[in-house]
N, C-alpha and C. Protein backbone atom coordinates (compact mmCIF):
# COMPACT_ATOMS: atom_id res chain seq x y z
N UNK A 1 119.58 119.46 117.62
CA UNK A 1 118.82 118.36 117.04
C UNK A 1 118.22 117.51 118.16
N UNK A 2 117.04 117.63 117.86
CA UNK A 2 116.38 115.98 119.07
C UNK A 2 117.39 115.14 119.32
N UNK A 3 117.27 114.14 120.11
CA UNK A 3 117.40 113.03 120.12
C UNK A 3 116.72 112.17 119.60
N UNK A 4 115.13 112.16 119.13
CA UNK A 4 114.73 111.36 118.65
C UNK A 4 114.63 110.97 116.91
N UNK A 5 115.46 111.63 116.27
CA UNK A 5 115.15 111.99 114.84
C UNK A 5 117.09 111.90 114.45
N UNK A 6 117.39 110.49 115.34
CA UNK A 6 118.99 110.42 114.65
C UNK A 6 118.38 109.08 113.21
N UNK A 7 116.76 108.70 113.37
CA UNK A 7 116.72 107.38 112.36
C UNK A 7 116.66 108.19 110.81
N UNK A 8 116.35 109.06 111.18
CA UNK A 8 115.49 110.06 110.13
C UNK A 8 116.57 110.75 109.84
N UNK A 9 117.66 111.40 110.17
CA UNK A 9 118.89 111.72 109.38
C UNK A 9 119.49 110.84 109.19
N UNK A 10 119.63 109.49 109.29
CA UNK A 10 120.77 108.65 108.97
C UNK A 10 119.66 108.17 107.42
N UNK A 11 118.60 108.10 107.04
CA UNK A 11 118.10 107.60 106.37
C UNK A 11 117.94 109.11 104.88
N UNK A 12 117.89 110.03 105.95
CA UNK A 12 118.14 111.04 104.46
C UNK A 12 119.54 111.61 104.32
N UNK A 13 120.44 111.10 104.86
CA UNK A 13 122.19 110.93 104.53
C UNK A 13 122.33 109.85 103.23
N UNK A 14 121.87 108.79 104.06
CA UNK A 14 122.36 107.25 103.29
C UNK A 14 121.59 106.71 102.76
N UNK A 15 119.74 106.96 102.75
CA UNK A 15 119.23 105.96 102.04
C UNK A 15 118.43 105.10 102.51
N UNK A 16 117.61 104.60 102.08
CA UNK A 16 117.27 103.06 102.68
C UNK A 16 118.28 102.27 101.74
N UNK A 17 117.57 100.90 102.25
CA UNK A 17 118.00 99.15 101.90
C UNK A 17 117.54 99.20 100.23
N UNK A 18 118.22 98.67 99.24
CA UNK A 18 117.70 98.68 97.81
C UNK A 18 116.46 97.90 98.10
N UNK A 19 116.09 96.89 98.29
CA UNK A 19 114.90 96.25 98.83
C UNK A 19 114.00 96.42 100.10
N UNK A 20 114.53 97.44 100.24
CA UNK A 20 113.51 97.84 101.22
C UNK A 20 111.88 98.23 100.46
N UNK A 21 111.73 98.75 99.81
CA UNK A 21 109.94 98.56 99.46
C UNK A 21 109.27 97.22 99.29
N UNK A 22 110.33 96.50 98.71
CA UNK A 22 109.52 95.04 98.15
C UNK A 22 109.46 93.97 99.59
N UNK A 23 110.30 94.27 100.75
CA UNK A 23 110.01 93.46 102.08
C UNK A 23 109.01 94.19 102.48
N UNK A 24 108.52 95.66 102.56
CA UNK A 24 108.02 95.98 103.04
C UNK A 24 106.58 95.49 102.61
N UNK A 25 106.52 95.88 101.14
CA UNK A 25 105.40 94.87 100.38
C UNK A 25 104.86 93.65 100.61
N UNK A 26 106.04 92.74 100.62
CA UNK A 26 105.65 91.26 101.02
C UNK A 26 104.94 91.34 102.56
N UNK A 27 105.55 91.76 103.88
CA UNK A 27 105.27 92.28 104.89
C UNK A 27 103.59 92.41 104.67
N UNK A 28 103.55 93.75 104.41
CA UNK A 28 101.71 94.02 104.12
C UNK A 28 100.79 92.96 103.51
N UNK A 29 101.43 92.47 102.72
CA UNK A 29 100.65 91.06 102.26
C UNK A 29 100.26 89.90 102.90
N UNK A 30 101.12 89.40 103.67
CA UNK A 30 101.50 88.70 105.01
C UNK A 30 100.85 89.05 106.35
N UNK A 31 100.38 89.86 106.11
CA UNK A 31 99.19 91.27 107.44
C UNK A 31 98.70 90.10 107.52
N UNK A 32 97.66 89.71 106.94
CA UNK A 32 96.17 88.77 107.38
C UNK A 32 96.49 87.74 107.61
N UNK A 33 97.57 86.98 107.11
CA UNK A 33 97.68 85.71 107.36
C UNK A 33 98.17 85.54 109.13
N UNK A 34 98.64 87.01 109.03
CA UNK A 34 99.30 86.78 110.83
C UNK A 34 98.19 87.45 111.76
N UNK A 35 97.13 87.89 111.17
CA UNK A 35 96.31 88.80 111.87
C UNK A 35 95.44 87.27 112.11
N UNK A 36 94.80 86.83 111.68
CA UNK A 36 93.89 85.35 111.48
C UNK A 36 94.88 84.35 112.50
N UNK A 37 95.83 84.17 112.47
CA UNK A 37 96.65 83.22 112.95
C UNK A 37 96.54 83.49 114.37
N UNK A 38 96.86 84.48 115.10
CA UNK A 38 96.56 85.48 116.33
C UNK A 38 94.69 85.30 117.03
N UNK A 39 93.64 85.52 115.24
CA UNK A 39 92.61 85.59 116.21
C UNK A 39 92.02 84.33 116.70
N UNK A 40 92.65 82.90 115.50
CA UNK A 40 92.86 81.74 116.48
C UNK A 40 93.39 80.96 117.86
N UNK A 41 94.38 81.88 118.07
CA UNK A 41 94.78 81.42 118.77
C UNK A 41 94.88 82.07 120.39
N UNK A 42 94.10 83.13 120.33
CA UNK A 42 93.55 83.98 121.31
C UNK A 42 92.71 83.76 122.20
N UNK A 43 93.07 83.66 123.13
CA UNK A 43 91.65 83.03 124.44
C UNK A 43 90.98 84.29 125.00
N UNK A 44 89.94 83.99 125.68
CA UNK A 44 89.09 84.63 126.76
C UNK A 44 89.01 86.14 126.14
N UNK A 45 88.91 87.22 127.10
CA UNK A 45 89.20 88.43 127.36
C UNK A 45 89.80 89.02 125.71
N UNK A 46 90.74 88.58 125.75
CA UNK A 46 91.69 89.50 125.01
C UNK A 46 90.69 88.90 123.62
N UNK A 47 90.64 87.79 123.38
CA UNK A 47 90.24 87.28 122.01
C UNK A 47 89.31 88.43 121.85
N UNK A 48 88.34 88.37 122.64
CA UNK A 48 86.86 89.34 122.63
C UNK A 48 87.63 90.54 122.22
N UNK A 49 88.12 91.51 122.78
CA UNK A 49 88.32 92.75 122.58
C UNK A 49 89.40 92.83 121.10
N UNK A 50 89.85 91.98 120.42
CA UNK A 50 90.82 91.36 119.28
C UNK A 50 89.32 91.71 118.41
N UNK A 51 88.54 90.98 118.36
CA UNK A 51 87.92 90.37 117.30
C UNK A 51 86.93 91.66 117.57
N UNK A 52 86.16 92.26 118.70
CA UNK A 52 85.96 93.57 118.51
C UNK A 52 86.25 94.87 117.63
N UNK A 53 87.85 94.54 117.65
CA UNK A 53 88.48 96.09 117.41
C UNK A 53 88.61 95.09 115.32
N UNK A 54 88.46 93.94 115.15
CA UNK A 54 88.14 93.42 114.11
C UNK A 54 87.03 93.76 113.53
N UNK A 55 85.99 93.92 114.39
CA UNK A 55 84.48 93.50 113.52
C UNK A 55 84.72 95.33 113.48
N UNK A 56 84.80 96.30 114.14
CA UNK A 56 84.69 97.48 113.73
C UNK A 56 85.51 98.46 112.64
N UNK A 57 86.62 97.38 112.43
CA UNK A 57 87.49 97.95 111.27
C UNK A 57 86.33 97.07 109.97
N UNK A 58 86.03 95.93 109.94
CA UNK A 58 85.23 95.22 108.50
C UNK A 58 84.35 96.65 108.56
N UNK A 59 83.29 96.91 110.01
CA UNK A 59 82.39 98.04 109.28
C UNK A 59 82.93 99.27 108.65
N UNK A 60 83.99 99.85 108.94
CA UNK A 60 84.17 100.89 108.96
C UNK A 60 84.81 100.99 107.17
N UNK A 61 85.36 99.53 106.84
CA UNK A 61 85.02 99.53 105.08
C UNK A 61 84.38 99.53 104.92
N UNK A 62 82.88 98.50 105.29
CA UNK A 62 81.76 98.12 104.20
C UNK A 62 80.96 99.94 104.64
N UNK A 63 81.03 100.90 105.15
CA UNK A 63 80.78 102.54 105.45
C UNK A 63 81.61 102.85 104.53
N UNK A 64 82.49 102.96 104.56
CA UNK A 64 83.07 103.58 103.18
C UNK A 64 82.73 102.75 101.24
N UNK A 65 82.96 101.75 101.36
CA UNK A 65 82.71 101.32 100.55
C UNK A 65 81.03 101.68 99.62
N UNK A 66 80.48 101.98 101.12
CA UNK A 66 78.57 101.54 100.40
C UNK A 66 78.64 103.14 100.10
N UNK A 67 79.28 103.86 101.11
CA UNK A 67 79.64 105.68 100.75
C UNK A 67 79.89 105.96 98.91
N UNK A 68 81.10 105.35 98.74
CA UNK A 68 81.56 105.50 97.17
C UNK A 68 80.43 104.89 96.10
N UNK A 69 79.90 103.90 96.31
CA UNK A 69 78.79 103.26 95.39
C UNK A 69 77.51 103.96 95.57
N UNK A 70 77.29 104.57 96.93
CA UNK A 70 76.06 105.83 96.48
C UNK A 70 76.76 107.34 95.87
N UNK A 71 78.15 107.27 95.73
CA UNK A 71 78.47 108.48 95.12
C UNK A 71 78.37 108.11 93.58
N UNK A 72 78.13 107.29 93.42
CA UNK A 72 78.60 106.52 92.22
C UNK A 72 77.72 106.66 91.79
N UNK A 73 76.49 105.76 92.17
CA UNK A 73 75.25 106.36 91.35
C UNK A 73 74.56 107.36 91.35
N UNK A 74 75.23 108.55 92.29
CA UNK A 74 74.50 109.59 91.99
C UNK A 74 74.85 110.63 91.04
N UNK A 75 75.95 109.88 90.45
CA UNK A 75 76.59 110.78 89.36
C UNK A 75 76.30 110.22 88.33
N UNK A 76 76.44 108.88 87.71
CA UNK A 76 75.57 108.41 86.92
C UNK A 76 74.10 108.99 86.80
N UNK A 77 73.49 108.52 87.35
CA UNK A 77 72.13 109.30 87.43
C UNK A 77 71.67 110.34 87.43
């Protein structure tokens, strides 16, 4: 056995946490509020390349997004 895969048998032995999905949930929800909090408070250099690797994740929805709404009407139509 690896060494790296003792998390991964102890978890299909025993299980997760009974609440483990719903922290994990809250967690993901909680994303933006800590992602925003960060791009305030970010100086110089790093802010730039932060808010970079930001503005190319917004495009890379509004590309998918405008993708599905021309699939959309081309099936309608």
């Amino acid at each position: 056995m690896p060494q790296n895969e003792h998390i991964e048998l102890h978890i299909k032995r025993r299980g997760r946490r009974l609440n483990y999905e719903e922290k994990l949930r809250k967690k993901e929800a909680r994303a933006p509020k800590v992602l925003s909090k960060k791009a305030k408070k970010l100086r110089g250099l790093k802010a730039k390349l932060f808010n970079k690797k930001r503005f190319n994740e917004k495009v890379q929805i509004k590309k998918t997004i405008r993708a599905h709404e021309e699939k959309q009407t081309k099936a309608e139509g």
